[in-house]
Protein backbone atom coordinates (compact mmCIF):
# COMPACT_ATOMS: atom_id res chain seq x y z
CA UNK A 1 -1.07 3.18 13.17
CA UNK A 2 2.51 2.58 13.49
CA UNK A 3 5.10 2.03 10.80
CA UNK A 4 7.99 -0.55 10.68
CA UNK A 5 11.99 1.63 10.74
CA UNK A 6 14.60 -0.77 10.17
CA UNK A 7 18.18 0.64 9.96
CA UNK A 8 20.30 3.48 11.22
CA UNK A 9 18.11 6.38 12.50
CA UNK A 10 18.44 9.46 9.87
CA UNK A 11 20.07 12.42 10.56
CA UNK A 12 17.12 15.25 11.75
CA UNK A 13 15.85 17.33 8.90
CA UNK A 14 15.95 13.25 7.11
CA UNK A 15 13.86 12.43 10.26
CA UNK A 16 11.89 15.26 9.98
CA UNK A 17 11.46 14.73 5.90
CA UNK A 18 10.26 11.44 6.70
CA UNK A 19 7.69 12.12 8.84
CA UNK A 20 6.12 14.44 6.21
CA UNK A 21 5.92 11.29 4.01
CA UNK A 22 4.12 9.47 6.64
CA UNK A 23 1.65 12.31 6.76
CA UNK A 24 0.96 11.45 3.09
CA UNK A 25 0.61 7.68 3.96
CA UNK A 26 -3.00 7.98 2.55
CA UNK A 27 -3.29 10.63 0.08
CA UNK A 28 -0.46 9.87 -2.74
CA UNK A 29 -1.26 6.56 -4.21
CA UNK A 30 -0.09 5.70 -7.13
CA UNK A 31 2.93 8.01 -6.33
CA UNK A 32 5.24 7.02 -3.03
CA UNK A 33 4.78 9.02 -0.34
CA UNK A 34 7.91 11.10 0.06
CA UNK A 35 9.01 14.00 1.91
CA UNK A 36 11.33 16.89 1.59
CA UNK A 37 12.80 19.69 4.18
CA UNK A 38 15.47 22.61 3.11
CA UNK A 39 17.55 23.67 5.09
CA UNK A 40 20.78 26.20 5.12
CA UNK A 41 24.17 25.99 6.64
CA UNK A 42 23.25 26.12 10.26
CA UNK A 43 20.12 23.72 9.75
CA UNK A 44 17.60 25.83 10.18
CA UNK A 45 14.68 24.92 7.98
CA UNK A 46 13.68 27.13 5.35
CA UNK A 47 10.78 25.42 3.72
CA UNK A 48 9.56 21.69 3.97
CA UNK A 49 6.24 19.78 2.21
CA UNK A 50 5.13 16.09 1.34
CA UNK A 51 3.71 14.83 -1.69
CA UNK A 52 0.53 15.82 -3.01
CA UNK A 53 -2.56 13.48 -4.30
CA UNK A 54 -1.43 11.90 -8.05
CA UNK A 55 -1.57 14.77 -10.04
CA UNK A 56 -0.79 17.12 -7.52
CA UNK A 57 2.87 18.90 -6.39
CA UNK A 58 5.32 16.61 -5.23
CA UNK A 59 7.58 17.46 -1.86
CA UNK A 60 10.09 19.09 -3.72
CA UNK A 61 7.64 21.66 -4.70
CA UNK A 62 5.92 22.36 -2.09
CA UNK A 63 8.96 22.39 0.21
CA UNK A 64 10.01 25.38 -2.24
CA UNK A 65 6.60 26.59 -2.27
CA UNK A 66 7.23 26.50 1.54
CA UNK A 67 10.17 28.60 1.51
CA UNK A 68 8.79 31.16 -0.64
CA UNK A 69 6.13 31.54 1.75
CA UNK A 70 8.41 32.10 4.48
CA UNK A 71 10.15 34.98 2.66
CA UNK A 72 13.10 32.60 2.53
CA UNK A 73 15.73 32.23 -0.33
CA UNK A 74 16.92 29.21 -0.70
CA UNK A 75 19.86 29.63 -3.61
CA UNK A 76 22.62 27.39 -2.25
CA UNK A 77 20.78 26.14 0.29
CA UNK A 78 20.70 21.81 0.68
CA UNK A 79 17.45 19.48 0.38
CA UNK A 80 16.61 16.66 2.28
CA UNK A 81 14.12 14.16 0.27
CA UNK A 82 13.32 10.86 1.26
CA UNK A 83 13.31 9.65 -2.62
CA UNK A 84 15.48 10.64 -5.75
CA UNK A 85 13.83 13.65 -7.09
CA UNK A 86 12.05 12.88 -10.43
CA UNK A 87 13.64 13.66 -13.65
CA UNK A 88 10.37 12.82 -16.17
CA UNK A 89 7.28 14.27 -17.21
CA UNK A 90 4.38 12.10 -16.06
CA UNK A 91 1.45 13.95 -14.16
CA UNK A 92 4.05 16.95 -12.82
CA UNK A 93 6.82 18.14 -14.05
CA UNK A 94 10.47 17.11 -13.26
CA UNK A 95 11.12 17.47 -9.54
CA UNK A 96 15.60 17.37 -9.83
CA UNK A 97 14.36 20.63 -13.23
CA UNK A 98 13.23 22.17 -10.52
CA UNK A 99 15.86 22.54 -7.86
CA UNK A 100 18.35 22.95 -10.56
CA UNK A 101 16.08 26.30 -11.31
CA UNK A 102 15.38 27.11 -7.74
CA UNK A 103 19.54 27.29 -7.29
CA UNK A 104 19.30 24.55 -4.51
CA UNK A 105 23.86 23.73 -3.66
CA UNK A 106 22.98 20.09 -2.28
CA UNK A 107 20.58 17.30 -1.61
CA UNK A 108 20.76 14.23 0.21
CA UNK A 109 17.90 11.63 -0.47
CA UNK A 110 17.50 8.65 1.01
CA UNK A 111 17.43 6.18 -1.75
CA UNK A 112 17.11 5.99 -5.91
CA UNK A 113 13.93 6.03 -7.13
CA UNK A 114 12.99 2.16 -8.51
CA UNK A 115 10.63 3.95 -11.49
CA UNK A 116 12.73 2.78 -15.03
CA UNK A 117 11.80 6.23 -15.61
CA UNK A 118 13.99 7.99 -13.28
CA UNK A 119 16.05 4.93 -11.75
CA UNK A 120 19.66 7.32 -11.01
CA UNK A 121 18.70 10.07 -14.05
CA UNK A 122 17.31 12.42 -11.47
CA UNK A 123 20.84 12.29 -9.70
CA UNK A 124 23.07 12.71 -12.95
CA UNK A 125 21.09 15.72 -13.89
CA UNK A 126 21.55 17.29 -10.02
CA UNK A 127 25.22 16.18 -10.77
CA UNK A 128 25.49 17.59 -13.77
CA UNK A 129 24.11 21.18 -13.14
CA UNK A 130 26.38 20.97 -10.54
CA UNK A 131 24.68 20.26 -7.80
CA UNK A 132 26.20 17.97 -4.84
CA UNK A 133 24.70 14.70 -4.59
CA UNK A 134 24.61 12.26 -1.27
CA UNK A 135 22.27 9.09 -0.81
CA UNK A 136 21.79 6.63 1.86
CA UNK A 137 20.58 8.57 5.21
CA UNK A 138 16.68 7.24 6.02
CA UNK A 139 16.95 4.60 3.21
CA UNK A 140 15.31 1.70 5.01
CA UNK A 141 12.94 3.45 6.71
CA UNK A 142 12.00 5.27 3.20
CA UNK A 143 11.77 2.05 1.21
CA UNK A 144 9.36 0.41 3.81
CA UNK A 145 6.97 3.50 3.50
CA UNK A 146 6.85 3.03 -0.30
CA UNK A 147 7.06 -1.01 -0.14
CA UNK A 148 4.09 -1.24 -2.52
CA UNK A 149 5.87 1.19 -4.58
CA UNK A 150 8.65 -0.40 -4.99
CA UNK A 151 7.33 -3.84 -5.38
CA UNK A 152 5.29 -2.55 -8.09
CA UNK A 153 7.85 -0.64 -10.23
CA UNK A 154 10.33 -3.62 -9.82
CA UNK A 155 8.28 -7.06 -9.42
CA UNK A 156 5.64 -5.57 -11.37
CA UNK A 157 3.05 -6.89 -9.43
CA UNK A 158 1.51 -4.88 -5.79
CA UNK A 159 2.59 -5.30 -2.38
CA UNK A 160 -0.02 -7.72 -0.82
CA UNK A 161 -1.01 -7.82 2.44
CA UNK A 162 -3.52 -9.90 3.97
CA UNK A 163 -5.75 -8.92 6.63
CA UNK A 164 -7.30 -11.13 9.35
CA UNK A 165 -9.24 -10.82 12.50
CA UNK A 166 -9.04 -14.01 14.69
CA UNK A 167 -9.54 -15.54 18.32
CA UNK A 168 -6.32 -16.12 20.09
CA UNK A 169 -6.94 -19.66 19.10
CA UNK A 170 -6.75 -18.57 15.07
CA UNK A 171 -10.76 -18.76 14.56
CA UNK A 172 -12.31 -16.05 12.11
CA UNK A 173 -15.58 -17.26 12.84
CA UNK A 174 -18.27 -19.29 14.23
CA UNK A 175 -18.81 -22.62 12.11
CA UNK A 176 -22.14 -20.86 10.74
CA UNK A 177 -20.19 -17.93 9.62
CA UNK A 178 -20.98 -15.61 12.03
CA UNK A 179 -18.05 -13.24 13.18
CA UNK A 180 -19.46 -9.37 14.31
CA UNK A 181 -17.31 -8.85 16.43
CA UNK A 182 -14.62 -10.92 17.09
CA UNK A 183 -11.93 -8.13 17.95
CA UNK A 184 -13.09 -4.69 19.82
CA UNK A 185 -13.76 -1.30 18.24
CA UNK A 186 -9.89 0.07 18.51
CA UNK A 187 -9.02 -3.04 16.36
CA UNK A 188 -11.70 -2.04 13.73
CA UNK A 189 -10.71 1.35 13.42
CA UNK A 190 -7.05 0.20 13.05
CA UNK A 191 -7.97 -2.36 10.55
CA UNK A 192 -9.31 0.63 8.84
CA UNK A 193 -6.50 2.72 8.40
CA UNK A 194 -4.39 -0.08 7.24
CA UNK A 195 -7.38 -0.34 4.66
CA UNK A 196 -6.83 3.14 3.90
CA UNK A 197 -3.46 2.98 3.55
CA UNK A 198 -4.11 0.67 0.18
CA UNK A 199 -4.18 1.24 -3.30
CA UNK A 200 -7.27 -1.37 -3.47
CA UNK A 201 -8.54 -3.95 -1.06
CA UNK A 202 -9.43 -7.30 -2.73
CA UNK A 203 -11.87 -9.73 -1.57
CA UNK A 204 -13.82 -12.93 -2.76
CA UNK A 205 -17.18 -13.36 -4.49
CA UNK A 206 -18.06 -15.48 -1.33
CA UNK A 207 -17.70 -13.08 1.04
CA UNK A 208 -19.94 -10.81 -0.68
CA UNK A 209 -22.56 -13.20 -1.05
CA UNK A 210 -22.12 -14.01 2.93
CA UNK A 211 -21.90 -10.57 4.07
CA UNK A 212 -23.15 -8.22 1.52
CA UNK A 213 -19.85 -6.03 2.59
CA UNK A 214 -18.92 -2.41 1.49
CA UNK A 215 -15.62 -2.44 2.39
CA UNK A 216 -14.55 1.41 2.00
CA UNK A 217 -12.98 3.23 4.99
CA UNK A 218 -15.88 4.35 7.46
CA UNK A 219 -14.13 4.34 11.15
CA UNK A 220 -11.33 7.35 10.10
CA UNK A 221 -11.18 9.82 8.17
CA UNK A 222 -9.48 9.51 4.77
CA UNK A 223 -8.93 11.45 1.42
CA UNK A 224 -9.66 8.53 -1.04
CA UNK A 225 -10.76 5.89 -0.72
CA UNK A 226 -9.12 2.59 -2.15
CA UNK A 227 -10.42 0.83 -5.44
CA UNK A 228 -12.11 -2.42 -4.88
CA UNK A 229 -10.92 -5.95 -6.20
CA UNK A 230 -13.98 -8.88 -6.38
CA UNK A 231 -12.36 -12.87 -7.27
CA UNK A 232 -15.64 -13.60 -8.48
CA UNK A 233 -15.11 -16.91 -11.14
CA UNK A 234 -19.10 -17.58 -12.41
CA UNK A 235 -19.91 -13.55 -12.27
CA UNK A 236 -22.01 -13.93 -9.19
CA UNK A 237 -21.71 -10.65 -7.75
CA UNK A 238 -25.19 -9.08 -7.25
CA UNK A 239 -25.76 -5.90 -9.30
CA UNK A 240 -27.77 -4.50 -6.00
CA UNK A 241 -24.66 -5.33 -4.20
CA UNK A 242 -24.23 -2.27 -1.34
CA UNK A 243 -20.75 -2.10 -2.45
CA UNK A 244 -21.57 0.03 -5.69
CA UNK A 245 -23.13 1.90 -3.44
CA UNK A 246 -19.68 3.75 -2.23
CA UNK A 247 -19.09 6.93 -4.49
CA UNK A 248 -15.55 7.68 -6.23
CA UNK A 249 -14.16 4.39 -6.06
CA UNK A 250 -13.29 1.93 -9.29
CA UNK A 251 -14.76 -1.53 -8.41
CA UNK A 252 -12.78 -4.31 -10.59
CA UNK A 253 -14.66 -7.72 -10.82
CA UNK A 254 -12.16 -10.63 -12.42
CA UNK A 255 -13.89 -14.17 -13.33
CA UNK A 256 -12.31 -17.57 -15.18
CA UNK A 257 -16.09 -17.99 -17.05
CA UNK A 258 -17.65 -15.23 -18.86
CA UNK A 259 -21.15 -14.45 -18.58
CA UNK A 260 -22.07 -11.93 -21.42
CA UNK A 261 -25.69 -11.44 -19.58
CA UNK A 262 -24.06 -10.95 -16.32
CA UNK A 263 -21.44 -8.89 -16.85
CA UNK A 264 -23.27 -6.86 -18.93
CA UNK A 265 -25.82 -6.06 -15.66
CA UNK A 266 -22.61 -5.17 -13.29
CA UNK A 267 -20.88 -2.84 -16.29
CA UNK A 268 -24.06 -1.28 -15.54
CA UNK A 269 -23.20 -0.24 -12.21
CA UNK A 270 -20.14 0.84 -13.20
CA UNK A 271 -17.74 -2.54 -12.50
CA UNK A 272 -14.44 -3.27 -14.86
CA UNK A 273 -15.11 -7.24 -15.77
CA UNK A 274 -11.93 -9.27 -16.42
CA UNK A 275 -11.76 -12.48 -17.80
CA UNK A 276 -8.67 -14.22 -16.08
CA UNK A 277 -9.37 -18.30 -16.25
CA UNK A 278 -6.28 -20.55 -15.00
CA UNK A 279 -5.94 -24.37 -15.83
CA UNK A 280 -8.45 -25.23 -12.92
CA UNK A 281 -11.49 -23.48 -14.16
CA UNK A 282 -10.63 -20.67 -11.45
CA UNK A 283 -9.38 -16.84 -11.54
CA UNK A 284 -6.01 -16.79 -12.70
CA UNK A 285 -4.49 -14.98 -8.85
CA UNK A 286 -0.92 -13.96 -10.57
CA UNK A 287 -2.26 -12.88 -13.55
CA UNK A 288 -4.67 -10.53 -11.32
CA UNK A 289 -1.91 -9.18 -9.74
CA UNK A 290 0.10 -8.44 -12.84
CA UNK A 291 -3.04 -6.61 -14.29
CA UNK A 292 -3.18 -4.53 -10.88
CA UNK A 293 0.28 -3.59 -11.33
CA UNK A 294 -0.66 -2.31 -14.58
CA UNK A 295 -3.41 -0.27 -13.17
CA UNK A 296 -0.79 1.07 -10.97
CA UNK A 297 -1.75 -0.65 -7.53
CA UNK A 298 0.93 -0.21 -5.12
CA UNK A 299 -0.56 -2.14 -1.95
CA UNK A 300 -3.25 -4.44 -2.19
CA UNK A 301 -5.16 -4.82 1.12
CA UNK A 302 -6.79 -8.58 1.20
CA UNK A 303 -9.73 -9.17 3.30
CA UNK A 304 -11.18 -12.12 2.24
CA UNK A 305 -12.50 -15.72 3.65
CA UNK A 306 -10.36 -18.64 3.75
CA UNK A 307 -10.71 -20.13 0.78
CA UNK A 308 -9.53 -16.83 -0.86
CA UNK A 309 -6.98 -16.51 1.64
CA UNK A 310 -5.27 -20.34 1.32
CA UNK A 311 -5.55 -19.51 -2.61
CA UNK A 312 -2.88 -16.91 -1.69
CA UNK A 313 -0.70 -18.60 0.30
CA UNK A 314 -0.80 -21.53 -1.29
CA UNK A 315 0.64 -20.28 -4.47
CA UNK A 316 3.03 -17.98 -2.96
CA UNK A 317 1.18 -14.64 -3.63
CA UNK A 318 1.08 -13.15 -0.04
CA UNK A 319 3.83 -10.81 1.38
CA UNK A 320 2.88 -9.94 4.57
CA UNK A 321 0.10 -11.23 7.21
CA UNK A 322 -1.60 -8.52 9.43
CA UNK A 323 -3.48 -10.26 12.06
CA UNK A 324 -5.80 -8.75 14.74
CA UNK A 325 -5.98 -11.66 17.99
CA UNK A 326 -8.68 -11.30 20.30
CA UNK A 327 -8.46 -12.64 23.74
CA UNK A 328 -11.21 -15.66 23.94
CA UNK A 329 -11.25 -19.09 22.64
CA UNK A 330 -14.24 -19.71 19.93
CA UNK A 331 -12.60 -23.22 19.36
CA UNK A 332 -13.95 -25.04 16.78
CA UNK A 333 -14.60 -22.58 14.11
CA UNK A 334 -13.63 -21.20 10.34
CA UNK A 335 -9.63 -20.77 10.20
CA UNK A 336 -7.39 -17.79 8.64
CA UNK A 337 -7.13 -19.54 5.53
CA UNK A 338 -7.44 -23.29 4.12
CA UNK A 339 -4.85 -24.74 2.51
CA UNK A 340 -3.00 -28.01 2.43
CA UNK A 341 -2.66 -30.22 4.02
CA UNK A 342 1.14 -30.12 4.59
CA UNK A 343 3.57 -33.04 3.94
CA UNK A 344 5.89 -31.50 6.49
CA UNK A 345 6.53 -28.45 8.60
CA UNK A 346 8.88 -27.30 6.69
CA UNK A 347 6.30 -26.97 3.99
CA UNK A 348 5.22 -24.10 6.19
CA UNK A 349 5.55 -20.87 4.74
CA UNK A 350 8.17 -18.98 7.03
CA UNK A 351 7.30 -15.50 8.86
CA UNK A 352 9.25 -12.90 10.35
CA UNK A 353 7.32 -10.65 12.73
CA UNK A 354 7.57 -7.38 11.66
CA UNK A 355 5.85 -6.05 15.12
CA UNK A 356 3.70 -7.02 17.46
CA UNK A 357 1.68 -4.28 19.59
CA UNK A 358 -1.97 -3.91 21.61
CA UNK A 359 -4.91 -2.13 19.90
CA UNK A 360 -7.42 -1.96 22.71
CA UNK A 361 -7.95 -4.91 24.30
CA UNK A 362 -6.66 -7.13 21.18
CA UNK A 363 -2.75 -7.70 19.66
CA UNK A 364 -1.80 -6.61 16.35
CA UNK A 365 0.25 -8.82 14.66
CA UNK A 366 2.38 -7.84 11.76
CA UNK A 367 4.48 -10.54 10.31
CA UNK A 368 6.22 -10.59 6.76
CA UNK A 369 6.68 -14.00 4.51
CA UNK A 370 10.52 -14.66 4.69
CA UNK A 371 12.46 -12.81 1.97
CA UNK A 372 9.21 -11.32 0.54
CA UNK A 373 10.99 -7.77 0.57
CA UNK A 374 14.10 -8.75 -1.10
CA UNK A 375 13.56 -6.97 -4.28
């Protein structure tokens, strides 16, 4: 799985810090994934690491962790971080404390951490120990690792991307529903680790009905797997449902009618029930994101059925489209998602693609909602 860079390339122990973050692309949720190399004055690398699982050592300590290993001293020495080192107590300890003890002369970080918590006070406190301070090098390709965190600590709301799998001429099924398998076994496993890559995946009460679905990473190798999101309005998830059947993962069910008899039965296997109604008698979609931002989801994964999926778009709620195109023609058939119809095509919601590359024998598609990452 690739990731978008946009922007100047970064200097090498900044290139080298970020590619310890995207080793941590799946482990650090809710925390951003961030990296962080020391070096000394002729760049050689004393010590480097990449954030732990939540609750865990972030890079700064385990790059000086690292260096201790090495037998290396590292008073003086500069650190290269792809995000402003922390300066609260939440699960760890402040990071910027910590290099401030460990004598560290300099660091250069890629960009200020968005948390109100930290937001510039991990800098002043470097500053003010006396520590030199530079930002900027590996910013953009920093901020779209940590998109969902970002979008979370300043929209309040998660990153959302929606998946599809399609025929070249946009079908995501036969008429009668069936679609196993429209796109080959490289596109699965991709699909996958951008499932893996999520905070939760979210999907409608329809599709679980349809395809009695787990939906938990299977085809790589991950280690966590991402809460699960059901839009389920009447409470018609089935308690024998094989998706309580995955272990270690929260399963959040959000409805518009309350059903004490039926929520009662899925509490029993361990679901969070919601009540979210909007005008329309349906799940309220922007109030479910705002209480997944509160439950500290950073990127919401969507694989859902049309109707789900139009119910995004339509009211503005998707950021970014990943598509997987096979090569054949199913014609007519069940489409991406269903809204509309359109007045005019300038109604159309505008995409920039992001990339566009071959998985096998199908095309990945990644392609962003116009100014969805201005924030």
């Amino acid at each position: 799985m690739t990731l978008d860079s946009t922007g100047p390339a970064a200097p090498g122990p900044m290139r080298q810090a970020l590619e310890l973050a995207r080793g941590a692309l799946l482990r650090t949720s809710p925390n951003p994934r961030v990296g962080c190399v020391l070096t000394d004055a002729q760049g050689r690398v004393l010590g480097e690491g990449a954030t732990q699982r939540a609750g865990g050592p972030h890079a700064e300590i385990m790059a000086l962790r690292d260096a201790a290993a090495r037998g290396h001293a590292v008073r003086g020495v500069t650190a290269h971080v792809t995000l402003e080192p922390c300066s609260h107590h939440g699960r760890t300890g402040p990071c910027c404390d910590a290099l401030i003890e460990a004598g560290i002369g300099r660091v250069v970080a890629s960009l200020a951490d968005p948390n109100p918590a930290v937001a510039g006070q991990g800098f002043e406190r470097l500053r003010a120990a006396g520590v030199e301070v530079h930002v900027g090098p590996g910013a953009d390709a920093s901020r779209e690792l940590n998109l969902g965190f970002f979008s979370r600590m300043v929209r309040k709301t998660p990153w959302v991307r929606l998946k599809t799998a399609a025929s070249l001429d946009g079908s995501t099924a036969l008429p009668d529903g069936r679609s196993q398998w429209i796109t080959g076994a490289p596109a699965r496993a991709d699909g996958h680790a951008w499932r893996a890559r999520a905070c939760a995946v979210l999907t409608g009460v329809g599709t679980v009905l349809e395809d009695d679905p787990q939906l938990d990473v299977r085809l790589i190798e991950t280690p966590r797997q991402p809460h699960l999101v059901i839009v389920d309005s009447r409470l018609e998830t089935p308690p024998q449902a094989r998706l309580f059947a995955v272990p270690q993962r929260a399963v959040w069910i959000y409805c518009a009618q309350p059903d004490a008899e039926r929520q009662a039965a899925l509490q029993a296997r361990g679901a969070t029930v919601t009540c979210l109604p909007n005008l329309q008698g349906k799940v309220d979609l922007a109030a479910l994101l705002r209480d997944l931002g509160r439950r500290e989801v950073n990127e919401l994964h969507v694989e859902a059925g049309a109707r789900l999926n139009g119910s995004l778009v339509r009211e503005g709620l998707v950021d970014e489209l990943l598509a997987y195109l096979a090569p054949r023609l199913i014609g007519e058939g069940r489409p991406m998602a269903s809204f509309g119809p359109l007045a005019a095509l300038e109604d159309a919601p505008a995409l920039q693609f992001r990339s566009v590359e071959p998985v096998g024998d199908d095309l990945r598609i990644l392609a962003r909602v116009t100014g969805r990452g201005d924030f």
